[in-house]
Protein backbone atom coordinates (compact mmCIF):
# COMPACT_ATOMS: atom_id res chain seq x y z
CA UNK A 1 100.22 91.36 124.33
CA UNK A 2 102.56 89.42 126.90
CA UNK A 3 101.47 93.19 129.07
CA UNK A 4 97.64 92.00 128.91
CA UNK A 5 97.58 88.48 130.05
CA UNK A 6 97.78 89.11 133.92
CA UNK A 7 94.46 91.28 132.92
CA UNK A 8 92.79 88.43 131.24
CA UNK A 9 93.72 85.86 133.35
CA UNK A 10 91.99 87.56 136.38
CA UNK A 11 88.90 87.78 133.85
CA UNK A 12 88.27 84.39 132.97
CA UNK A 13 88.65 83.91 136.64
CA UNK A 14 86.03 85.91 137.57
CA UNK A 15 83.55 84.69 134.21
CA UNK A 16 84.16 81.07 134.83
CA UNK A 17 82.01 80.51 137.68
CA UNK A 18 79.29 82.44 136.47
CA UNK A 19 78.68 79.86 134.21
CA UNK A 20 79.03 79.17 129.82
CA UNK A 21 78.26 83.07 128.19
CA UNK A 22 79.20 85.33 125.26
CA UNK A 23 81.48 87.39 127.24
CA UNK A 24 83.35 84.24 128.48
CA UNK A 25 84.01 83.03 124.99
CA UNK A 26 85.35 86.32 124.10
CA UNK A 27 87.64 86.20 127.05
CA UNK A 28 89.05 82.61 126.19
CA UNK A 29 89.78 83.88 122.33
CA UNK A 30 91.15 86.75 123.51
CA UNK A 31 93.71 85.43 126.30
CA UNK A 32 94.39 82.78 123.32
CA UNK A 33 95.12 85.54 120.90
CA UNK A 34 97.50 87.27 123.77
CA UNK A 35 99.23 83.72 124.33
CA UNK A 36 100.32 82.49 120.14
CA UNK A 37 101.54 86.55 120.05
CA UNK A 38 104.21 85.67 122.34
CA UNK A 39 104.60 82.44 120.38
CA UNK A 40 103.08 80.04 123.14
CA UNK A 41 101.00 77.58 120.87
CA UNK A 42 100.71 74.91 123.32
CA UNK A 43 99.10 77.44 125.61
CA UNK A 44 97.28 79.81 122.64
CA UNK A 45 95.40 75.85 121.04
CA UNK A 46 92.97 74.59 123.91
CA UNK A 47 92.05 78.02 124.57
CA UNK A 48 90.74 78.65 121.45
CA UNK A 49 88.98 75.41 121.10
CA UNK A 50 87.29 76.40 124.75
CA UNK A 51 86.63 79.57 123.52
CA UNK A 52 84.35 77.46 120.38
CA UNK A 53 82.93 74.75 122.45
CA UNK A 54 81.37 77.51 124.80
CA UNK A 55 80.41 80.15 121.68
CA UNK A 56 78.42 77.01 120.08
CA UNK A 57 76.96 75.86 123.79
CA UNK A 58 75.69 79.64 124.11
CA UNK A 59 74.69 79.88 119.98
CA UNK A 60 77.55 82.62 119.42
CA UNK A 61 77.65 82.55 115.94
CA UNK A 62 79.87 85.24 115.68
CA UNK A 63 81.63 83.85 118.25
CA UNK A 64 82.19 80.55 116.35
CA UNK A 65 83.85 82.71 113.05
CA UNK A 66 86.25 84.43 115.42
CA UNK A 67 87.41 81.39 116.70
CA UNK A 68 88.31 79.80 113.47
CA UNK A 69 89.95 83.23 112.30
CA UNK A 70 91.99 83.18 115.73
CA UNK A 71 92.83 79.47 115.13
CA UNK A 72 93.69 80.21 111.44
CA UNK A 73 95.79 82.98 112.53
CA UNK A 74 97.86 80.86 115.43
CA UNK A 75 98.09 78.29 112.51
CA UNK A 76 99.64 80.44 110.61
CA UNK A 77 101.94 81.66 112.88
CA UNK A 78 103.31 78.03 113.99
CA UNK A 79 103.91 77.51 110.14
CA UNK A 80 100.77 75.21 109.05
CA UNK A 81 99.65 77.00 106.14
CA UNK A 82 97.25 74.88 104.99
CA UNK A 83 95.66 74.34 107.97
CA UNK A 84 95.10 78.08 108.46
CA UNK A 85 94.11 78.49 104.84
CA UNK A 86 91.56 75.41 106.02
CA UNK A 87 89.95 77.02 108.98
CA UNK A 88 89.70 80.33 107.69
CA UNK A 89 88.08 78.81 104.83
CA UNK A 90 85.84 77.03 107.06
CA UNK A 91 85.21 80.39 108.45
CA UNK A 92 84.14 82.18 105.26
CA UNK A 93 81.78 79.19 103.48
CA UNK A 94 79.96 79.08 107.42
CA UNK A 95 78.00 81.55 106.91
CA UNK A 96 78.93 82.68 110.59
CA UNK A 97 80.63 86.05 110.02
CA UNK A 98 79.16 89.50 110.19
CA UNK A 99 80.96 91.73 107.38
CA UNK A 100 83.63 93.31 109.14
CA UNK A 101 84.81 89.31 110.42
CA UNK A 102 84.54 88.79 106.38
CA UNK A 103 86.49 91.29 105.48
CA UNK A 104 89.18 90.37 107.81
CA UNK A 105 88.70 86.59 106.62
CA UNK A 106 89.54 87.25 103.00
CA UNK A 107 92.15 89.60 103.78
CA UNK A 108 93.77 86.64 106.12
CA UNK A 109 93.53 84.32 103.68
CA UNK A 110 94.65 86.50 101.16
CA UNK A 111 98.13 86.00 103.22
CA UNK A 112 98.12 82.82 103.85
CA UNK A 113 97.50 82.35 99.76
CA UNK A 114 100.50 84.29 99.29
CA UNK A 115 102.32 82.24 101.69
CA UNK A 116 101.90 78.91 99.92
CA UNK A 117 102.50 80.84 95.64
CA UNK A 118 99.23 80.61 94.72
CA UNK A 119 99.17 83.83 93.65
CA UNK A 120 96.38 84.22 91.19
CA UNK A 121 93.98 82.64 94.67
CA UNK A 122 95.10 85.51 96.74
CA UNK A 123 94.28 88.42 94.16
CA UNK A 124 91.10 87.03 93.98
CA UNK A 125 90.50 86.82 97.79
CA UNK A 126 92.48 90.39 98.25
CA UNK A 127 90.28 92.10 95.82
CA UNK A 128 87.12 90.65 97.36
CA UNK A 129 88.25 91.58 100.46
CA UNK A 130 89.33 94.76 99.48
CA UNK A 131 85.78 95.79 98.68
CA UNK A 132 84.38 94.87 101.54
CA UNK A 133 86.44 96.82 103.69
CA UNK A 134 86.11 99.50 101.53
CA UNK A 135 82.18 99.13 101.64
CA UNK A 136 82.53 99.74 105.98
CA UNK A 137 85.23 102.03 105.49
CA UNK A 138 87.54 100.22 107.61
CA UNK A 139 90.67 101.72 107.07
CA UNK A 140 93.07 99.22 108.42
CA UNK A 141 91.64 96.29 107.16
CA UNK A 142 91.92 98.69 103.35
CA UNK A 143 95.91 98.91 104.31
CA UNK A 144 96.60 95.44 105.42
CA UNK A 145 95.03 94.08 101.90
CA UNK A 146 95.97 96.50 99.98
CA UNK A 147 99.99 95.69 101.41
CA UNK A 148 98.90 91.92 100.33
CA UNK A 149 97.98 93.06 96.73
CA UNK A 150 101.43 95.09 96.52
CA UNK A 151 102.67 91.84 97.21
CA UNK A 152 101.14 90.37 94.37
CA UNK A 153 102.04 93.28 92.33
CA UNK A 154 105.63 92.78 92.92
CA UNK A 155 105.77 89.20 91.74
CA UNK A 156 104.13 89.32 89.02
CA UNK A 157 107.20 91.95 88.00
CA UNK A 158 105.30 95.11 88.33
CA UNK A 159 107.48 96.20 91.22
CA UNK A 160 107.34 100.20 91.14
CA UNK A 161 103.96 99.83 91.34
CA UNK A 162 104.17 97.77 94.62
CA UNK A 163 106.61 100.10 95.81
CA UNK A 164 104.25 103.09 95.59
CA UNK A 165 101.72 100.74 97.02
CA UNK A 166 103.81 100.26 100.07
CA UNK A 167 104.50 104.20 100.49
CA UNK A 168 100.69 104.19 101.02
CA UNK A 169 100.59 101.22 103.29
CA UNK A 170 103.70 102.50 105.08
CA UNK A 171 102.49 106.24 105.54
CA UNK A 172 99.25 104.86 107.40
CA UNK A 173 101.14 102.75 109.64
CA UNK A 174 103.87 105.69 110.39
CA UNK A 175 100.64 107.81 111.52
CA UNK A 176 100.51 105.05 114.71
CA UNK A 177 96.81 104.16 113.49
CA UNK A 178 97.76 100.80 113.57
CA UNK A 179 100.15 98.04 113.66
CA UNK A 180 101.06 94.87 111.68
CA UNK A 181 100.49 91.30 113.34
CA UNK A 182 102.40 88.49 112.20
CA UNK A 183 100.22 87.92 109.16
CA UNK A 184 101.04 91.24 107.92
CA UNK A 185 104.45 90.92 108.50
CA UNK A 186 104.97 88.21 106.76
CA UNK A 187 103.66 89.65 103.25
CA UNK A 188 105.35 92.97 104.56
CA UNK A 189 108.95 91.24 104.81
CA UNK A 190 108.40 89.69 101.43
CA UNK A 191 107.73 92.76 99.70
CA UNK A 192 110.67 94.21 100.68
CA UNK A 193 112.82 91.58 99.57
CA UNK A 194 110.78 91.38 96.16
CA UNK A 195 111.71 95.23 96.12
CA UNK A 196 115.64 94.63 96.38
CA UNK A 197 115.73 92.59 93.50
CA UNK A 198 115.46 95.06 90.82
CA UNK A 199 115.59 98.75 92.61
CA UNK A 200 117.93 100.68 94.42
CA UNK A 201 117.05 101.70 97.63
CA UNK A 202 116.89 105.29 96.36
CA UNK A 203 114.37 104.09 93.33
CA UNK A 204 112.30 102.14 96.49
CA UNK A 205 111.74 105.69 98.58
CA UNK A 206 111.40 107.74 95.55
CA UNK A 207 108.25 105.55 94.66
CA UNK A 208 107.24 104.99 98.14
CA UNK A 209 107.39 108.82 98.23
CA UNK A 210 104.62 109.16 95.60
CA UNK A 211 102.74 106.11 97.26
CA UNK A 212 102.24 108.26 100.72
CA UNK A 213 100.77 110.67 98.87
CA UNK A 214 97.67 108.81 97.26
CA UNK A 215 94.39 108.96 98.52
CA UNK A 216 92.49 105.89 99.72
CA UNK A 217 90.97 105.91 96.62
CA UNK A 218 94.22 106.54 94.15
CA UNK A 219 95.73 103.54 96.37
CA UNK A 220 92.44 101.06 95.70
CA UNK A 221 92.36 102.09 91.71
CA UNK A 222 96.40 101.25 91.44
CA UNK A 223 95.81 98.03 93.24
CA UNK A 224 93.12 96.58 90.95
CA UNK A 225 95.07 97.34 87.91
CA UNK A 226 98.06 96.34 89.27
């Protein structure tokens, strides 16, 4: 991200002075988005709240949701929990999002749920979410919620299922189709420290093993039962 920012600094020079657009407010979330992934919330905050003020001067709807999941998401990051599990929230009952930005909501949320134990919330979101991605077969958005529902596999003691959850989740990443932000990472750290409590390492891979394996489908039915 720190790579891109010379890039979209030299675009919101040039969009600026053409005046409040679409393509502006994109530029603004997105050079926020680069700035709180190198950790630089002082920077990452007005951005973001430019990037809204201009999305609801143009009547960006969509605009508007991907603001509040970018602030939720820097919230997050910094540590506020509940003020990410606020916005994004805010985000969902708008009635702003297209399906893919719900999908992504939910799953978000999902997290931040899990961050803060309540753990029958985030199966609830996860699950929701999890069919909506599903429904636009969005495969990474299917891997970073299903990862959240091994989570909530795990501690609620069903553990080598979560494992084999996480040999799914882990196979997809290891293909380089995509990578996990610090939302991800978070749940993702977790897990693996839920894992350690009761299995060997050899137990973990051996179920992992059989999680790769799985089809989307094999992955989705062990999650819901889970």
């Amino acid at each position: 991200p720190g790579e891109g920012l010379p890039l979209l600094e030299e675009g919101l020079q040039i969009l600026r002075p053409l005046g409040q657009s679409k393509q502006l407010a994109s530029c603004l979330r997105s050079l926020a988005v680069a700035r709180y992934f190198v950790q630089d919330f002082a920077a990452a905050r007005p951005l973001i709240a430019q990037s809204a003020s201009v999305a609801q001067a143009v009547g960006d709807r969509r605009g508007l949701a991907a603001a509040l999941v970018a602030s939720a998401e820097l919230e997050f990051a910094a540590g506020a929990v509940d003020k990410a599990t606020e916005q994004i929230r805010a985000m969902i009952d708008s009635g702003h999002h297209n399906p893919r930005l719900l999908a992504l909501g939910r799953g978000n949320l999902a997290a931040y749920l899990l961050a803060a134990d309540r753990i029958g919330e985030a199966k609830l979101e996860a699950l929701s979410g999890l069919r909506e991605a599903r429904a636009l077969g969005w495969r990474a958005a299917v891997v970073r919620i299903l990862e959240h529902l091994a989570l909530v596999a795990a501690l609620a003691g069903n553990r080598e299922g979560a494992a084999r959850l996480l040999g799914y989740t882990v196979a997809f990443y290891a293909a380089g189709a995509g990578s996990r932000e610090f939302t991800e990472l978070a749940t993702y750290n977790r897990l693996i420290a839920e894992l350690g409590r009761e299995l060997t390492q050899e137990r973990i891979a051996a179920l992992m093993a059989e999680g790769a394996a799985w089809s989307e489908d094999d992955a989705a039915d062990a999650a819901i039962r889970s």
